[in-house]
Structures are given as structure tokens and as C-alpha cells.
N, C-alpha and C. Protein backbone atom coordinates (compact mmCIF):
# COMPACT_ATOMS: atom_id res chain seq x y z
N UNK A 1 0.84 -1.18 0.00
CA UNK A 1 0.00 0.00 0.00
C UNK A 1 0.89 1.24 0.00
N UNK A 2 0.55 2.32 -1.15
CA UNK A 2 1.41 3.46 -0.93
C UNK A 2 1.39 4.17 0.12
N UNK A 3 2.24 5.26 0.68
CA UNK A 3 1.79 5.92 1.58
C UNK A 3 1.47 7.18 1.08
N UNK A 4 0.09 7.73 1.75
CA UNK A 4 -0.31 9.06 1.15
C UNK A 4 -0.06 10.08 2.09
N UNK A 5 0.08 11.45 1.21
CA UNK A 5 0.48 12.85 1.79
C UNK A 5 -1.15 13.18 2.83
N UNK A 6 -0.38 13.90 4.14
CA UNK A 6 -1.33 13.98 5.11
C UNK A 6 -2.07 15.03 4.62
N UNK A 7 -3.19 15.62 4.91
CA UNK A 7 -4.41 16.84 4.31
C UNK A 7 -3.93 17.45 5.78
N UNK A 8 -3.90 18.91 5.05
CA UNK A 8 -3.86 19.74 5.98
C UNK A 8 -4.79 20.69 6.01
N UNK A 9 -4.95 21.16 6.52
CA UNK A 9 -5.97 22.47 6.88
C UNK A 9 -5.18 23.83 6.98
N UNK A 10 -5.67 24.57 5.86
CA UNK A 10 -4.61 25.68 6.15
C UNK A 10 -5.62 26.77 5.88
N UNK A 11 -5.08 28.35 6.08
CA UNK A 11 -5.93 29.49 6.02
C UNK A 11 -5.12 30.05 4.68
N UNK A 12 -5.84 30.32 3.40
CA UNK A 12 -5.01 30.94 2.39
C UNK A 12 -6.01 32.58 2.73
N UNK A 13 -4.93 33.40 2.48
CA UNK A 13 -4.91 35.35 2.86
C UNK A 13 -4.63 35.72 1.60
N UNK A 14 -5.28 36.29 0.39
CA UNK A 14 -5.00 36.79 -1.04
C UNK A 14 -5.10 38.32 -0.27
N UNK A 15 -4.47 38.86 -1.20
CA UNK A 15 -4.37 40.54 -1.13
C UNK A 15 -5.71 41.21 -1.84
N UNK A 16 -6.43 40.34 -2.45
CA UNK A 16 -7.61 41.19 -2.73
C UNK A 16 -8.31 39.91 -3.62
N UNK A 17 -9.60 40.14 -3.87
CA UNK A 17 -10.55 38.97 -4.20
C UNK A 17 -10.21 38.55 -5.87
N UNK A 18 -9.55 39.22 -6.68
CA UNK A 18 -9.24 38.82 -7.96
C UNK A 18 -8.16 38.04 -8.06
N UNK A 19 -7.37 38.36 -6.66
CA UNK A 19 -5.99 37.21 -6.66
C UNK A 19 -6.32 36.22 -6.13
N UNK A 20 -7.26 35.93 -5.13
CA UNK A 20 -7.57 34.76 -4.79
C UNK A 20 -8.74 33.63 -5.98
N UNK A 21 -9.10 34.56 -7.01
CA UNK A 21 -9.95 33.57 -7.69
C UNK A 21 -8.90 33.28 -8.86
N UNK A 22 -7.88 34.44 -8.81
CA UNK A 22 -6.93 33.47 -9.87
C UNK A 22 -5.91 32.46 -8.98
N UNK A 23 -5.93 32.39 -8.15
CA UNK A 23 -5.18 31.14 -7.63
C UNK A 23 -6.63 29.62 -7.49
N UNK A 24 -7.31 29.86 -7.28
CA UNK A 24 -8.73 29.24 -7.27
C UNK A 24 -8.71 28.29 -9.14
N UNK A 25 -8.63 29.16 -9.53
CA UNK A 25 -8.50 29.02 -11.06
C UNK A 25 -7.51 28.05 -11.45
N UNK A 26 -6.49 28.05 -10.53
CA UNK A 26 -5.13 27.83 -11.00
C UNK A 26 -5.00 26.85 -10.20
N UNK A 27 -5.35 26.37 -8.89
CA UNK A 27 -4.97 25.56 -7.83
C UNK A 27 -6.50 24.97 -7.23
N UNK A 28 -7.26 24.25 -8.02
CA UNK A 28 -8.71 23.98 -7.65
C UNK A 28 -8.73 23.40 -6.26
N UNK A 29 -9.40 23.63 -5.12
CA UNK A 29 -9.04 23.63 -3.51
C UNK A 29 -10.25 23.34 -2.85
N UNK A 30 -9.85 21.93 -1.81
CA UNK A 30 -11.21 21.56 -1.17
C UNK A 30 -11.31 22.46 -0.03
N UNK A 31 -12.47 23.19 -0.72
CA UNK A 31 -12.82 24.26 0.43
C UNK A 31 -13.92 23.68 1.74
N UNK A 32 -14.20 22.65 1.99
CA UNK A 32 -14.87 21.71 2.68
C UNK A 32 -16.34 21.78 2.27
N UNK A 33 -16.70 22.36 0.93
CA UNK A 33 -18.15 22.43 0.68
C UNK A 33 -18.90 23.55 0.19
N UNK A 34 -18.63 24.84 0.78
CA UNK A 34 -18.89 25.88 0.57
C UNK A 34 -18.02 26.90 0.96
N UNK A 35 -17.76 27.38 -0.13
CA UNK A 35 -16.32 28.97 0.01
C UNK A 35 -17.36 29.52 0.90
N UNK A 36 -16.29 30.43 1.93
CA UNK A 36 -16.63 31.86 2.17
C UNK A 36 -15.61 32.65 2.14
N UNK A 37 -15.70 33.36 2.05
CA UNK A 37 -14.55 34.23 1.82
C UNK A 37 -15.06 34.87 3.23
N UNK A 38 -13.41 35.54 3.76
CA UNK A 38 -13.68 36.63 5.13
C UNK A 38 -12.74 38.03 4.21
N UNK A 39 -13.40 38.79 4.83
CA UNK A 39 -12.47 39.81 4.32
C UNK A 39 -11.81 40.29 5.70
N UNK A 40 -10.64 41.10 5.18
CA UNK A 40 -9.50 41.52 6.27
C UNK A 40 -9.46 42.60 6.07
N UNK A 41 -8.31 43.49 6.31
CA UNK A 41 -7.97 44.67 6.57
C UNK A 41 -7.16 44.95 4.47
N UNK A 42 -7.83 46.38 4.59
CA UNK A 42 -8.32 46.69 3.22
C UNK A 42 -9.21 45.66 2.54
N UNK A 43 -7.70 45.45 1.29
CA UNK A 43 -9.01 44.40 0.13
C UNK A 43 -8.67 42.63 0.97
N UNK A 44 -8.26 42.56 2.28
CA UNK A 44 -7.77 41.27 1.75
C UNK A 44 -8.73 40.01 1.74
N UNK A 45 -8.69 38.77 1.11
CA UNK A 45 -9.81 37.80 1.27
C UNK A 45 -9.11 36.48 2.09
N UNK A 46 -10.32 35.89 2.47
CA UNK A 46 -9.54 35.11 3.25
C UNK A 46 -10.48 33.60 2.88
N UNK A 47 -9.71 32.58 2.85
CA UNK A 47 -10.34 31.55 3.13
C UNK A 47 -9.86 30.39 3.91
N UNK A 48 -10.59 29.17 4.19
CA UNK A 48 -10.28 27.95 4.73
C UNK A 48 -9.80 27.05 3.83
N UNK A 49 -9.11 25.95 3.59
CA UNK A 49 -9.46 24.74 2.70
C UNK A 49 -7.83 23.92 3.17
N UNK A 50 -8.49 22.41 2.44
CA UNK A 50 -7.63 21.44 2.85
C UNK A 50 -7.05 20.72 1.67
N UNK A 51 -5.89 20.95 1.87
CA UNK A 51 -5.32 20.33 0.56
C UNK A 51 -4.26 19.07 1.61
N UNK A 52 -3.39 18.83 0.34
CA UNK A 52 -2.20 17.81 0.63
C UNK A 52 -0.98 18.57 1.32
N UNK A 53 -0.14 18.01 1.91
CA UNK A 53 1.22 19.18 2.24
C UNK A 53 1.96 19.26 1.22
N UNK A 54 2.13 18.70 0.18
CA UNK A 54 2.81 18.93 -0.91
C UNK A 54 2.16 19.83 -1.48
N UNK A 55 0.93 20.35 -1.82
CA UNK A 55 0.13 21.48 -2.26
C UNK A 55 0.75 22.53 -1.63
N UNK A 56 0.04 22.41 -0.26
CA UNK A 56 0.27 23.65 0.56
C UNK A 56 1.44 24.75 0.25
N UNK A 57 2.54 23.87 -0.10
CA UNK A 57 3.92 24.85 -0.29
C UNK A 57 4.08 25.79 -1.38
N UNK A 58 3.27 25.00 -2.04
CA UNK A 58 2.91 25.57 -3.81
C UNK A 58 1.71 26.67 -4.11
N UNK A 59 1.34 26.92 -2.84
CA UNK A 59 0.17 27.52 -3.01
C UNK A 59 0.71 29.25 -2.62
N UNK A 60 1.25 28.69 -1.98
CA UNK A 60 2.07 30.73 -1.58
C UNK A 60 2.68 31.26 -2.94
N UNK A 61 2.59 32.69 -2.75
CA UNK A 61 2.99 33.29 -4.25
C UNK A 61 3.22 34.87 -3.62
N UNK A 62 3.50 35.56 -4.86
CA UNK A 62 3.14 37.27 -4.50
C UNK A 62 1.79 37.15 -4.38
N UNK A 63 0.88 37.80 -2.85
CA UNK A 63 -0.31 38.48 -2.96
C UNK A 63 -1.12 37.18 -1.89
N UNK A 64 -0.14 36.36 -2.02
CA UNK A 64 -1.24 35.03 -1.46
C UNK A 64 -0.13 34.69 -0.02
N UNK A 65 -0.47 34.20 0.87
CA UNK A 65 0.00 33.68 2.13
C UNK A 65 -0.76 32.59 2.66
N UNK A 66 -0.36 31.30 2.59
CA UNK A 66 -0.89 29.99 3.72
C UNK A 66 -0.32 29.95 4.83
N UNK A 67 -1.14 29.84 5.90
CA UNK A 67 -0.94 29.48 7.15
C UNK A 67 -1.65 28.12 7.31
N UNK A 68 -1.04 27.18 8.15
CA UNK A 68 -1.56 25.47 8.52
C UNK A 68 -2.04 25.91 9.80
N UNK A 69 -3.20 25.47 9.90
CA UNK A 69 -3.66 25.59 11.30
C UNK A 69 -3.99 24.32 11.59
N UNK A 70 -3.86 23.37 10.94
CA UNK A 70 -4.02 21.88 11.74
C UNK A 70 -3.29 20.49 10.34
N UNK A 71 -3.13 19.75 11.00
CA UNK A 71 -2.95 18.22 10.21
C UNK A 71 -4.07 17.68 10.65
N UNK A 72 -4.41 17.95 9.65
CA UNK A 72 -6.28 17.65 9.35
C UNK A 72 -6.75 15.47 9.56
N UNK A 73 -5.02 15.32 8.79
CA UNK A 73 -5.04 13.59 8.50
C UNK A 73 -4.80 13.74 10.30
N UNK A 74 -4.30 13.28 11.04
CA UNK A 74 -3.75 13.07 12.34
C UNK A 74 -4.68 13.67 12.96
N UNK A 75 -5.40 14.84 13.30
CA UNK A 75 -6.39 15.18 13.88
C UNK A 75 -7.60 13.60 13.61
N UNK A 76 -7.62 13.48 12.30
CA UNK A 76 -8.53 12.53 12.16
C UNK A 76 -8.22 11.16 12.87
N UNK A 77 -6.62 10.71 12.68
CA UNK A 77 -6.95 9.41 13.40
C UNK A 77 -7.06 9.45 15.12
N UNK A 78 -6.48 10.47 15.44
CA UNK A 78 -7.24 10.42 17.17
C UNK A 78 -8.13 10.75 17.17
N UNK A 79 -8.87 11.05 16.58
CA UNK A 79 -10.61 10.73 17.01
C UNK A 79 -11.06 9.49 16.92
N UNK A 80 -10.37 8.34 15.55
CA UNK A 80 -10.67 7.39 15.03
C UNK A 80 -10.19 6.56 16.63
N UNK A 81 -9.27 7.00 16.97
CA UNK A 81 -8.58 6.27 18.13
C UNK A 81 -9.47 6.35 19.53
N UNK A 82 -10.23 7.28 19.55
CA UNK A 82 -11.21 7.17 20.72
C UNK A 82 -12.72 6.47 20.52
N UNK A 83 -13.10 6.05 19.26
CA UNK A 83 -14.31 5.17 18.86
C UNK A 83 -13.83 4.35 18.97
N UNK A 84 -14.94 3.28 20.02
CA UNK A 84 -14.85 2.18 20.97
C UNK A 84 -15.33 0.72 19.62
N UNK A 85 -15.05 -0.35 20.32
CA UNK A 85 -15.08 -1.36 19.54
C UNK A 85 -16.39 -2.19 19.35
N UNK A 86 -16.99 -2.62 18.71
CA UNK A 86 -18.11 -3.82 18.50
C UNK A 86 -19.35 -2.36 18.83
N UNK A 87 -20.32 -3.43 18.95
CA UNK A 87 -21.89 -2.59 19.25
C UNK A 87 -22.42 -1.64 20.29
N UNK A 88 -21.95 -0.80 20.37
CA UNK A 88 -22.88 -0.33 22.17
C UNK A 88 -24.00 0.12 22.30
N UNK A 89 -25.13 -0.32 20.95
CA UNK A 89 -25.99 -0.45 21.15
C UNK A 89 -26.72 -1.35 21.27
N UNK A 90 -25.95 -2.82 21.15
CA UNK A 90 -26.51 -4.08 21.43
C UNK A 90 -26.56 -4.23 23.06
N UNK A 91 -27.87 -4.79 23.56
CA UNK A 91 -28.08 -5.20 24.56
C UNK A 91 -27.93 -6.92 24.95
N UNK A 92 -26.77 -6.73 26.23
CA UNK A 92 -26.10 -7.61 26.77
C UNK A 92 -26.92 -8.92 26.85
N UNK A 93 -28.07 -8.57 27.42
CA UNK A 93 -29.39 -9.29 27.66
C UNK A 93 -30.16 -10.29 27.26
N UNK A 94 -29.98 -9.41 25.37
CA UNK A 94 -30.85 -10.01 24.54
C UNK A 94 -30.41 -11.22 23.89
N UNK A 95 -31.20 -12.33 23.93
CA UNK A 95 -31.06 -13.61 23.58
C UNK A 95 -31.24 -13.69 21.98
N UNK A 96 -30.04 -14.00 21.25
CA UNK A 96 -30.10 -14.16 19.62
C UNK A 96 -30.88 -15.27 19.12
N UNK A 97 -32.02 -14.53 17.82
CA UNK A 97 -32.83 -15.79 17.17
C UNK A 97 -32.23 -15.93 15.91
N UNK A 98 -33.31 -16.47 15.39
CA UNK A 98 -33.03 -16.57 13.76
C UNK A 98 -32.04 -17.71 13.71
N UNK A 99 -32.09 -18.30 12.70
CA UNK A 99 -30.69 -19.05 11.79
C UNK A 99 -29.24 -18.27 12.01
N UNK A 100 -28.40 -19.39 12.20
CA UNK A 100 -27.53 -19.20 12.49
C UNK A 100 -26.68 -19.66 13.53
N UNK A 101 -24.82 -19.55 13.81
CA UNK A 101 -24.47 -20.33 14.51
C UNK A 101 -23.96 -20.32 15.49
N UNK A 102 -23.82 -20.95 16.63
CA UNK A 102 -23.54 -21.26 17.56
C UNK A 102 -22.51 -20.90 17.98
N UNK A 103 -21.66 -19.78 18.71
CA UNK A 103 -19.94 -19.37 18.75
C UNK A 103 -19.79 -19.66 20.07
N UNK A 104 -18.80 -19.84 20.72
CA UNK A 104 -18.33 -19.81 21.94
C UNK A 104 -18.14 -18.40 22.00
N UNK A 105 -18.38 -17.35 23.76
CA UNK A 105 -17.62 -16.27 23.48
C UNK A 105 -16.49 -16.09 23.68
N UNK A 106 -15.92 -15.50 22.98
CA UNK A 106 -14.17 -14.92 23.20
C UNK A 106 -14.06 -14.20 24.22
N UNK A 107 -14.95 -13.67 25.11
CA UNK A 107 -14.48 -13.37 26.25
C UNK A 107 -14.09 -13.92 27.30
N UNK A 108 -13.16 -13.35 28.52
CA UNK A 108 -12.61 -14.36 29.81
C UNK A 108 -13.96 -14.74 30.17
N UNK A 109 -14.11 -16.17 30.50
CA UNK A 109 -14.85 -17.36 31.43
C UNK A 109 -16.05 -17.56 30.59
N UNK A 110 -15.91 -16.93 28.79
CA UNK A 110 -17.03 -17.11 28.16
C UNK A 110 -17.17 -18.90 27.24
């Protein structure tokens, strides 16, 4: 299995809204769904989006600035790392019907 580049989450800052749609143009960017643009001090625009880290570096220019505000991949697997295992909505209780077979449980003294 290859290994893939982590997604980052970064803030791209254009100097004004025509430079950011020509980098848009030029660098098509998962903006997580829906652009917004923020505006800043004068013209500047601002947005969110998550690319690869190999992107990210490529994305700065005259007029444009990325900042990473998270590793979007790694943020994701500790969350993945705190969802618990098997059913917790199956009740302990309930006696299984239907077809089907017979397991010993894999738990201690099962």
C-alpha cells in the first residue's frame, strides 16, 4: 500500500478577491463544501481549505499567504482512536434468534 500525503488544513490570505480567484483558477481547492470568503484589513480575502502538504507549499505566491492551522489527516486518526469497539448499542441481555451459529464467546470465562 502506498503511503499518502497527510491533508492539511490551512488558512489561504489573497491581497484582494481577484488574486484569490486566480489562484482558485489555477490551484482547484477543497474548500470543505462551501467557500466563504472573510475579508480583512483593506481588500484582503480570506479563506479555509484542505489540501495535501505537498500542495500547501505551492500555493504561496506574490499576494497570497498559507498558514496550517491543523494536520487535518492526524487530527482525524485520534478521534478514530477514541471510537470504541463492537456494538454499544446491542443489549447484553438479549437472547439471539433466527438461523444461524452457535460461537463460543471470546471473552474471559465465556
Amino acid at each position: 500500500m502506498s503511503e499518502r500525503e497527510n491533508i492539511l488544513h490551512v488558512r489561504v490570505t489573497a491581497d484582494n478577491a481577484e488574486t484569490l480567484r486566480t489562484l482558485l483558477r489555477e490551484e482547484p481547492l477543497d474548500i470543505g463544501g462551501r467557500p466563504r470568503g472573510t475579508t480583512g484589513p483593506g481588500n484582503e480575502m480570506t479563506i479555509e481549505a484542505f489540501v495535501p502538504r505537498g500542495k500547501a507549499d505551492r500555493l504561496a505566491r506574490e499576494g497570497v499567504s498559507v498558514d496550517v492551522l491543523r494536520d487535518a489527516t492526524e487530527t482525524g486518526r485520534a478521534r478514530q482512536a477514541e471510537v470504541g469497539r463492537g456494538n454499544r448499542f446491542a443489549d447484553p441481555q438479549e437472547v439471539p434468534y433466527g438461523l444461524g451459529e452457535m460461537l463460543k464467546d471470546k471473552r474471559p470465562g465465556g
